[in-house]
Protein backbone atom coordinates (compact mmCIF):
# COMPACT_ATOMS: atom_id res chain seq x y z
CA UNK A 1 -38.20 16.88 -19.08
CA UNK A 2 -39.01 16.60 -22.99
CA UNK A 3 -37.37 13.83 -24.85
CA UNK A 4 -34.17 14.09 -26.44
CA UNK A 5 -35.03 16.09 -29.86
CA UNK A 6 -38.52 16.12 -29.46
CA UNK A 7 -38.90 20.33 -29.67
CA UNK A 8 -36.68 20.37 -32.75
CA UNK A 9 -38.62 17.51 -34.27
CA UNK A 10 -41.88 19.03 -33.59
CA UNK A 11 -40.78 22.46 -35.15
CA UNK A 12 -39.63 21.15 -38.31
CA UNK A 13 -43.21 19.11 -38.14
CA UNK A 14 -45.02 22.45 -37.98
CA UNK A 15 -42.75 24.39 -40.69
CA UNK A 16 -43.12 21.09 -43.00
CA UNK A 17 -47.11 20.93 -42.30
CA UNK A 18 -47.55 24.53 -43.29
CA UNK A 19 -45.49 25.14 -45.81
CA UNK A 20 -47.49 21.91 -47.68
CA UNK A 21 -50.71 23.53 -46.28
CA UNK A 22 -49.91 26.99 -47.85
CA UNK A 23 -48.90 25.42 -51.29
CA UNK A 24 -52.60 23.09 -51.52
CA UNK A 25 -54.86 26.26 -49.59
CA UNK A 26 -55.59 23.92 -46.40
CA UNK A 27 -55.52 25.63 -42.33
CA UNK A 28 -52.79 23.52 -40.37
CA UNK A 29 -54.96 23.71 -37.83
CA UNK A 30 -57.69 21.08 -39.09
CA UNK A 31 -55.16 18.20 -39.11
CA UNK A 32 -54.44 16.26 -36.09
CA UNK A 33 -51.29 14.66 -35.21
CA UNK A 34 -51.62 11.47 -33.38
CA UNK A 35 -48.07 10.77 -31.44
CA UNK A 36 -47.15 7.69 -31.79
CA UNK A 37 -44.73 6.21 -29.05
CA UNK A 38 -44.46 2.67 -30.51
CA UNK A 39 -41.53 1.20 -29.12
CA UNK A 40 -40.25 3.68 -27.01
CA UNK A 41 -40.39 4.05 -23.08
CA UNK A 42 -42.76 5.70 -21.04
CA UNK A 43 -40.79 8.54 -20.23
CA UNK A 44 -41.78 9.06 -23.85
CA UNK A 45 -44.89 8.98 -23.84
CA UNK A 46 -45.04 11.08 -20.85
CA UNK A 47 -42.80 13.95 -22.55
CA UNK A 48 -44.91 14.07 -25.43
CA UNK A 49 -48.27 14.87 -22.96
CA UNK A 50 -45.70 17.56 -21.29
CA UNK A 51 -45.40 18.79 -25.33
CA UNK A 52 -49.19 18.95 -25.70
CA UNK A 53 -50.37 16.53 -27.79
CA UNK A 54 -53.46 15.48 -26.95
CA UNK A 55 -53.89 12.28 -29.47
CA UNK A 56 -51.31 9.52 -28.73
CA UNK A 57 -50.75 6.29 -30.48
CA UNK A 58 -49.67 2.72 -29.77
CA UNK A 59 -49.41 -0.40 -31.24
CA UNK A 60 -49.62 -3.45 -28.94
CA UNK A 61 -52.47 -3.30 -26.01
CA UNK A 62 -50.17 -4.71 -23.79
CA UNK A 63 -47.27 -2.33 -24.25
CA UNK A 64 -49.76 0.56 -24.33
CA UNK A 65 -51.61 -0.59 -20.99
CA UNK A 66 -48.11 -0.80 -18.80
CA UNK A 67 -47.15 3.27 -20.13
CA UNK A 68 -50.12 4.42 -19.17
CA UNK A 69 -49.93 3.02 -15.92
CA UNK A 70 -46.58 4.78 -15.39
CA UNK A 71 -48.17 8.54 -16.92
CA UNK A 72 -51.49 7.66 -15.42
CA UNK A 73 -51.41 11.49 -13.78
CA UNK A 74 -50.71 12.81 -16.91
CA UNK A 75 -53.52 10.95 -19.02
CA UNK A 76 -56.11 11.94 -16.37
CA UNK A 77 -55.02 15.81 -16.15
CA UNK A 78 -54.60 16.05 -19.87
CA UNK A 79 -57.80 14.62 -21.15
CA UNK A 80 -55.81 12.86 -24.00
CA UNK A 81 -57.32 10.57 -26.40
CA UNK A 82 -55.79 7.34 -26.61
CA UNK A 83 -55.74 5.68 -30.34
CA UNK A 84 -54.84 2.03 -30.76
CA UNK A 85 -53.52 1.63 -34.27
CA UNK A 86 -52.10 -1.04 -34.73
CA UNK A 87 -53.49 -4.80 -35.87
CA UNK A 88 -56.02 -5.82 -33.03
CA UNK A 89 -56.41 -9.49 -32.06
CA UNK A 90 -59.62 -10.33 -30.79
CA UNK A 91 -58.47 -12.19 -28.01
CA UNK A 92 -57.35 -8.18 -26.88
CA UNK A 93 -60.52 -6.64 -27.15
CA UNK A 94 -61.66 -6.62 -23.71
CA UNK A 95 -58.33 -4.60 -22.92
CA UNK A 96 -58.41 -2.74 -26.00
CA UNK A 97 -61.69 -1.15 -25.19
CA UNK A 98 -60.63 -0.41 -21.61
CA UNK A 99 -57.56 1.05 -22.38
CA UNK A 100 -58.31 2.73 -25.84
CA UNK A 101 -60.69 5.70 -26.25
CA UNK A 102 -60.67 5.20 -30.33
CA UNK A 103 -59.39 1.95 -32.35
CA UNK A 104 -58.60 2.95 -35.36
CA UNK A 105 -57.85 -0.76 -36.90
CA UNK A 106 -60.77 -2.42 -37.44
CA UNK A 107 -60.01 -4.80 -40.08
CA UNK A 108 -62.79 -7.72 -40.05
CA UNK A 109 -66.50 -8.13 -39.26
CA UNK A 110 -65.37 -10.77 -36.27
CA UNK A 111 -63.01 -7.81 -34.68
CA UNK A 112 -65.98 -5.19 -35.36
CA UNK A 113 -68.56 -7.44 -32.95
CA UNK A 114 -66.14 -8.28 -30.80
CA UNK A 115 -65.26 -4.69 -29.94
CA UNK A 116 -69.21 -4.15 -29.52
CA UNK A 117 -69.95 -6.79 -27.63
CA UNK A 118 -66.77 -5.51 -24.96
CA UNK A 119 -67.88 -1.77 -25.74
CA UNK A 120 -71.75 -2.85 -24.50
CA UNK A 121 -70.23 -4.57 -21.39
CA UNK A 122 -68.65 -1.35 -19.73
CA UNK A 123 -71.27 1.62 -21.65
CA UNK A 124 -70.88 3.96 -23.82
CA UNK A 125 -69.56 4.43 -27.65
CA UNK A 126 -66.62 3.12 -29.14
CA UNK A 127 -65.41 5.47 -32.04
CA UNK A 128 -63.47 3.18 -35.19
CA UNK A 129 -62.10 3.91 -38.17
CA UNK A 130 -62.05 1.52 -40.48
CA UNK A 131 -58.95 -0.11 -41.90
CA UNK A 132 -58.59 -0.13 -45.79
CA UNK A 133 -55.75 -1.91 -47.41
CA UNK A 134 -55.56 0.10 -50.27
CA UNK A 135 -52.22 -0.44 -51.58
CA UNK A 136 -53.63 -4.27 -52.00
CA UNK A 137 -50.62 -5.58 -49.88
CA UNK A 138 -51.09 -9.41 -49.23
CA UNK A 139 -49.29 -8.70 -45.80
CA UNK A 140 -51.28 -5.86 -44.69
CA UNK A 141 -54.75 -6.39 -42.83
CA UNK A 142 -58.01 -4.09 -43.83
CA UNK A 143 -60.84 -4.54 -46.01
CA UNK A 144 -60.30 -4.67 -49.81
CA UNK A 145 -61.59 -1.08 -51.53
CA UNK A 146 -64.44 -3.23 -53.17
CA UNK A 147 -65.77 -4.28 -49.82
CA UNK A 148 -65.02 -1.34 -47.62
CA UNK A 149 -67.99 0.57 -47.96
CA UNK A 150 -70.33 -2.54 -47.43
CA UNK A 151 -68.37 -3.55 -44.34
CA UNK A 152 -68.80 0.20 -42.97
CA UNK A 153 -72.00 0.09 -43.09
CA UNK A 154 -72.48 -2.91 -41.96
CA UNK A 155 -70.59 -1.48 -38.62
CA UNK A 156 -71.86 1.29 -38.33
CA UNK A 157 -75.01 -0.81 -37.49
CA UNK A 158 -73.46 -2.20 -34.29
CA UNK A 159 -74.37 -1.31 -30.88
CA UNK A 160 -71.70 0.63 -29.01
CA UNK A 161 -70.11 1.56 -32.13
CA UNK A 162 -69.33 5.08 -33.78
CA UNK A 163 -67.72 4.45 -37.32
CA UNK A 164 -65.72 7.86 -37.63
CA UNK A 165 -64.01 6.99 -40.74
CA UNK A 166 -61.21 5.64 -42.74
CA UNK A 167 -57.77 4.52 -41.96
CA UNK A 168 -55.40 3.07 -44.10
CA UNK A 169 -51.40 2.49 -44.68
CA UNK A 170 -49.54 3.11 -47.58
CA UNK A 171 -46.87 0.94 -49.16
CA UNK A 172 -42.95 1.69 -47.22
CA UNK A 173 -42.07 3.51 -50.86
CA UNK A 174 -39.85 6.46 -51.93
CA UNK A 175 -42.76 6.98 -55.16
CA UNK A 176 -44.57 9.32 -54.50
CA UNK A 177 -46.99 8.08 -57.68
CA UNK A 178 -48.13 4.78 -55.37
CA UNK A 179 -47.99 6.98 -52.51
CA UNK A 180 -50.62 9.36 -54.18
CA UNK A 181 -52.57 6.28 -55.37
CA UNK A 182 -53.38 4.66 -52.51
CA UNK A 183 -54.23 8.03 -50.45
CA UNK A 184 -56.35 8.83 -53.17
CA UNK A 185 -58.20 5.95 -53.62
CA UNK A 186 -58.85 5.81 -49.59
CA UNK A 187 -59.78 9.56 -50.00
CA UNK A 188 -62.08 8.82 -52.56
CA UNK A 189 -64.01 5.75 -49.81
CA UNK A 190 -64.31 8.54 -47.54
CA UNK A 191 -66.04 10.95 -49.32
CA UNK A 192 -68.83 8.33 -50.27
CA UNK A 193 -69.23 7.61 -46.14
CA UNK A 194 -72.38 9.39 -44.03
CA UNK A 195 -71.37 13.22 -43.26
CA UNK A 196 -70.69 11.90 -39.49
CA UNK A 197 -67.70 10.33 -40.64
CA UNK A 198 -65.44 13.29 -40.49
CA UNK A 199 -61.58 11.26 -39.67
CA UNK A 200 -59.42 10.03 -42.64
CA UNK A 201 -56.27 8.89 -40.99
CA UNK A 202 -53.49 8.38 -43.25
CA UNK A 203 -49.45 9.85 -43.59
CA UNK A 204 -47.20 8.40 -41.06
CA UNK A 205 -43.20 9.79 -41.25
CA UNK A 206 -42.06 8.98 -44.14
CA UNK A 207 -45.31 10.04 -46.52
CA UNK A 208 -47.41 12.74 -44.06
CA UNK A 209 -46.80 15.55 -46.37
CA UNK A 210 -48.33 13.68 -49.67
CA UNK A 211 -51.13 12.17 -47.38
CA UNK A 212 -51.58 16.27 -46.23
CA UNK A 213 -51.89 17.21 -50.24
CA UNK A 214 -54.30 14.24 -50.55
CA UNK A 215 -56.59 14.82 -47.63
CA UNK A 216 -56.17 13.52 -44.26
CA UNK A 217 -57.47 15.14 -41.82
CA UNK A 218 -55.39 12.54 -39.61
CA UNK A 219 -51.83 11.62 -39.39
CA UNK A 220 -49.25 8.98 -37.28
CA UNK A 221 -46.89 9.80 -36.76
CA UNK A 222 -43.80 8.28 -34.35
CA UNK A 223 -40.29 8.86 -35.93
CA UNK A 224 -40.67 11.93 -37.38
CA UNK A 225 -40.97 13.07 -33.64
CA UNK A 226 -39.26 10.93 -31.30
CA UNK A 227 -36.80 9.11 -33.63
CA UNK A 228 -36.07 5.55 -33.70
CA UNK A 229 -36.50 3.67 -30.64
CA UNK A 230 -33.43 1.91 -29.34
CA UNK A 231 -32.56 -1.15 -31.16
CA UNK A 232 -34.43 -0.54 -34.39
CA UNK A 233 -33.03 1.14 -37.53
CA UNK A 234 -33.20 4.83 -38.07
């Protein structure tokens, strides 16, 4: 059964997405929408697979690890890929890298081994996007703009580790002129990274369509397609 909403949601998504596509000359079809169930139940997350998206989000390891328990079926048939995206304590790793197929919240040098050293334990490569605070917000995590490039290198140097691209959050703001700013500095990161780096994930609900004009080839987005979960503001 598809959540409550979700097909109207996702419709005025699509109409939003293109008509902002059409107006800058971009193809809808290059930007990926990462489905972010933070929050809400499994039943969710499990009606969103049944919608076809094939990126989903979460937050917490520990929430994320009991849903997809309960749509394990759905994972497996699906092929999904599973993005953590939310702040990542090191003490989670060893979940994390079970659990996640990309972390896109790499924030320090101590998270980036960590996640290697876990990612060399079970085999294979981890891909990361790096975390950039670029609104300068003392209460968000990510590496300053001076230091992000530096530190992405420096990663991209680990074993196990794929560095895929940028990531960042923009300030909770109705202007759209620090909106702008921060996806544009992040933007402008990006374009200095290796040509392998091909993911700049930024625009959640509230600012997708000025992250769209500005860029991302990314976005996260939870609200905007599944509403509020119970108990939290609209």
């Amino acid at each position: 059964m598809i959540h409550e909403g979700l097909s109207e949601r996702l419709r005025s998504v699509e109409e939003r997405m293109g008509e902002t596509c059409a107006r800058i000359g971009r193809d809808p079809a290059e930007i990926v929408i990462v489905a972010v169930t933070k929050g809400h139940p499994a039943r969710t997350l499990i009606a969103a697979l049944e919608a076809d998206f094939h990126h989903i989000g979460e937050n917490r390891v520990a929430e994320a690890m009991e849903k997809f328990s309960m749509a394990a079926a759905q994972l497996g048939r699906l092929g999904v890929t599973r993005h953590m995206i939310g702040h990542l304590q090191r003490n989670k790793t060893r979940d994390a890298v079970t659990a996640f197929d990309w972390i896109q919240s790499v924030d320090s040098m101590r998270l980036a081994h960590a996640l290697s050293k876990r990612k060399l334990e079970i085999g294979g490569t981890l891909p990361v996007l790096i975390e950039v605070n670029a609104g300068g917000e003392e209460q968000k995590h990510g590496f300053t703009l001076d230091e992000a490039l530096d530190r992405a290198a420096e990663i991209a140097e680990l074993p196990a580790i794929s560095v895929r691209g940028l990531m960042t959050m923009a300030p909770l703001t109705h202007d759209e002129r620090r909106l702008r700013e921060t996806f544009r500095r992040t933007r402008a990161l990006f374009e200095q990274l290796p040509r392998a780096a091909d993911t700049l994930s930024m625009g959640m609900t509230n600012d997708y369509t000025v992250a769209i004009e500005e860029g991302s080839t990314m976005l996260r987005l939870g609200t905007a397609l599944f509403g509020s979960p119970v108990g939290t503001d609209p």
